[in-house]
Protein backbone atom coordinates (compact mmCIF):
# COMPACT_ATOMS: atom_id res chain seq x y z
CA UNK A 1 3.83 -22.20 -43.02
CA UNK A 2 5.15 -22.86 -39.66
CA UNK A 3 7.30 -19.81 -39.77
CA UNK A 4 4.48 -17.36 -41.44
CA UNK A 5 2.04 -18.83 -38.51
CA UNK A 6 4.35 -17.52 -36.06
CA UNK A 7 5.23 -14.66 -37.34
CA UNK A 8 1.53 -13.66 -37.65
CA UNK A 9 1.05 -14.71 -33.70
CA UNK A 10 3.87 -12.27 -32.45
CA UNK A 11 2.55 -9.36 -34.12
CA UNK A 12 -1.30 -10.24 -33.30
CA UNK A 13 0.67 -10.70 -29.69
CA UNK A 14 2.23 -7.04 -30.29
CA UNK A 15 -0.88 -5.54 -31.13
CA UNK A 16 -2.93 -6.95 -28.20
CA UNK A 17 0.10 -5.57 -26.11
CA UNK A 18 -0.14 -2.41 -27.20
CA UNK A 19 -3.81 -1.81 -27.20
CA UNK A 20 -3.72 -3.18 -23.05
CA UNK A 21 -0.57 -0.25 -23.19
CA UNK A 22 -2.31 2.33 -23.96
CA UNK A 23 -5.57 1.49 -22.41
CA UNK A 24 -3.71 1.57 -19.32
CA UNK A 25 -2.20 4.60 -19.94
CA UNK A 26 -5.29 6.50 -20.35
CA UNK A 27 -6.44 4.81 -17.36
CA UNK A 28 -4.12 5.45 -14.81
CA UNK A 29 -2.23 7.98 -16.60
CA UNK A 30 1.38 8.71 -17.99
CA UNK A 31 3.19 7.45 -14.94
CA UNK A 32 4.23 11.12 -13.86
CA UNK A 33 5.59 11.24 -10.64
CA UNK A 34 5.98 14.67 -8.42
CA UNK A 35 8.74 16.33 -8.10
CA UNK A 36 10.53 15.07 -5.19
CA UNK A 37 10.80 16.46 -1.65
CA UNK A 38 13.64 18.98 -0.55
CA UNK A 39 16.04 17.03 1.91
CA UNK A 40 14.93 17.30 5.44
CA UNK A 41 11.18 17.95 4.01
CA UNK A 42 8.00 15.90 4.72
CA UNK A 43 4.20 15.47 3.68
CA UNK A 44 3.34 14.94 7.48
CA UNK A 45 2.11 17.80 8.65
CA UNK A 46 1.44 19.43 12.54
CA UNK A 47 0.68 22.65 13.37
CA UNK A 48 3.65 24.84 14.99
CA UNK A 49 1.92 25.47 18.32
CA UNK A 50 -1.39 24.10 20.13
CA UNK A 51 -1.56 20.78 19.11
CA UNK A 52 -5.14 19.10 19.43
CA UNK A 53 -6.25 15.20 19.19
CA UNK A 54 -7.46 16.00 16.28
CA UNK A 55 -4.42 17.09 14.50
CA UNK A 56 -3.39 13.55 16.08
CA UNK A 57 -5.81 11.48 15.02
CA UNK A 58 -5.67 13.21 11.13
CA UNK A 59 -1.91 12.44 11.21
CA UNK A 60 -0.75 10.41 8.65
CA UNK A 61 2.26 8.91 7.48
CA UNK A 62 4.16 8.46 4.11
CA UNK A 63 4.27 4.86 3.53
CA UNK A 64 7.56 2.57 2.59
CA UNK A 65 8.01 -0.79 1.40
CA UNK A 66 8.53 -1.67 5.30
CA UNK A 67 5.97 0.51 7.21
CA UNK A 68 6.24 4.44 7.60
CA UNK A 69 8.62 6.54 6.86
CA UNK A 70 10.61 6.39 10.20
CA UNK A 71 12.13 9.74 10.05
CA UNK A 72 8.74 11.35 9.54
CA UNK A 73 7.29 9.00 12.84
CA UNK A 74 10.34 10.27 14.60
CA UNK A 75 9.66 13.61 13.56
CA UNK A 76 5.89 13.56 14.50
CA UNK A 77 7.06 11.69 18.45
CA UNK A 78 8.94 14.44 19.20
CA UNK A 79 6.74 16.97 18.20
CA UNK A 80 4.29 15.47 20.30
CA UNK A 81 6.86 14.56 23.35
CA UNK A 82 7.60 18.39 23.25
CA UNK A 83 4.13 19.43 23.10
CA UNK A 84 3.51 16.96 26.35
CA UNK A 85 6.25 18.47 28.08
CA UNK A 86 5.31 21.79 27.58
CA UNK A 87 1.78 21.22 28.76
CA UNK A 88 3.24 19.64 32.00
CA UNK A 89 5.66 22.57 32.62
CA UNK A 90 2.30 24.70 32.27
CA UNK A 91 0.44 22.40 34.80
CA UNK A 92 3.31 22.70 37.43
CA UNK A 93 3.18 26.39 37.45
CA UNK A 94 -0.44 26.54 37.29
CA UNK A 95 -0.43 24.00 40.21
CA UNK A 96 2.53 25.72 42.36
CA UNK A 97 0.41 29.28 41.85
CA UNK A 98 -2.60 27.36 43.33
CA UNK A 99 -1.25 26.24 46.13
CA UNK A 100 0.31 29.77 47.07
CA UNK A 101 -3.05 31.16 46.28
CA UNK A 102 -4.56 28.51 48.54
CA UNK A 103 -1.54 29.41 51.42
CA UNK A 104 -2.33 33.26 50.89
CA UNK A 105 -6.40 32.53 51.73
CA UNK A 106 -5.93 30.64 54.78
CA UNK A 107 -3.38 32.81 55.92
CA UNK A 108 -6.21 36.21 54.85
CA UNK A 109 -8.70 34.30 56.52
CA UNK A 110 -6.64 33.42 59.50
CA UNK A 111 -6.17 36.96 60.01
CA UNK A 112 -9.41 37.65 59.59
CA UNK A 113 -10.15 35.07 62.69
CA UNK A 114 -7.78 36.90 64.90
């Protein structure tokens, strides 16, 4: 009886592992994944010009067993270091034409005096 008591436990053990099987399949679904990513290719997203804090602060990043996805965080610096630059080179030449603007008044106005 020993053998038939066993036998009966592994298949009530079966059955109670395949109802928890499928219950989890209908729960969290078949286990389909997406197709994956072209090479080079990334979820993060920026916009191509004009980037605002908020496009910062909505950034997010795909996550690894180890952090984020350093290629994407690499990806996003730069984007953002070039953005910086650019709004520096801007704020030179705005800067430079103010002070020739400012050189051009007190040189109207000195004229002005004489």
């Amino acid at each position: 009886m020993t053998v038939a008591s066993a036998l009966i436990y592994l298949l009530v053990v079966l059955a109670v592992a395949a109802v928890v099987f499928l219950l989890a399949s209908l729960v969290f679904g078949r286990g389909e994944q997406l197709a994956p990513l072209p090479p080079g290719s990334t979820p993060t997203r920026l916009p191509p010009a004009d980037i605002e804090g908020a496009d910062v602060r909505a950034l997010r990043f795909q996550q690894v067993l180890r952090g984020y996805k350093a290629s994407e965080v690499d990806w996003a610096l730069e984007r953002l270091a070039g953005q910086l630059d650019e709004l520096h080179g801007r704020i030179a030449v705005l800067e430079r034409q103010l002070d020739v603007a400012g050189q051009q008044l007190q040189k109207a106005r000195a004229e002005r005096e004489d």
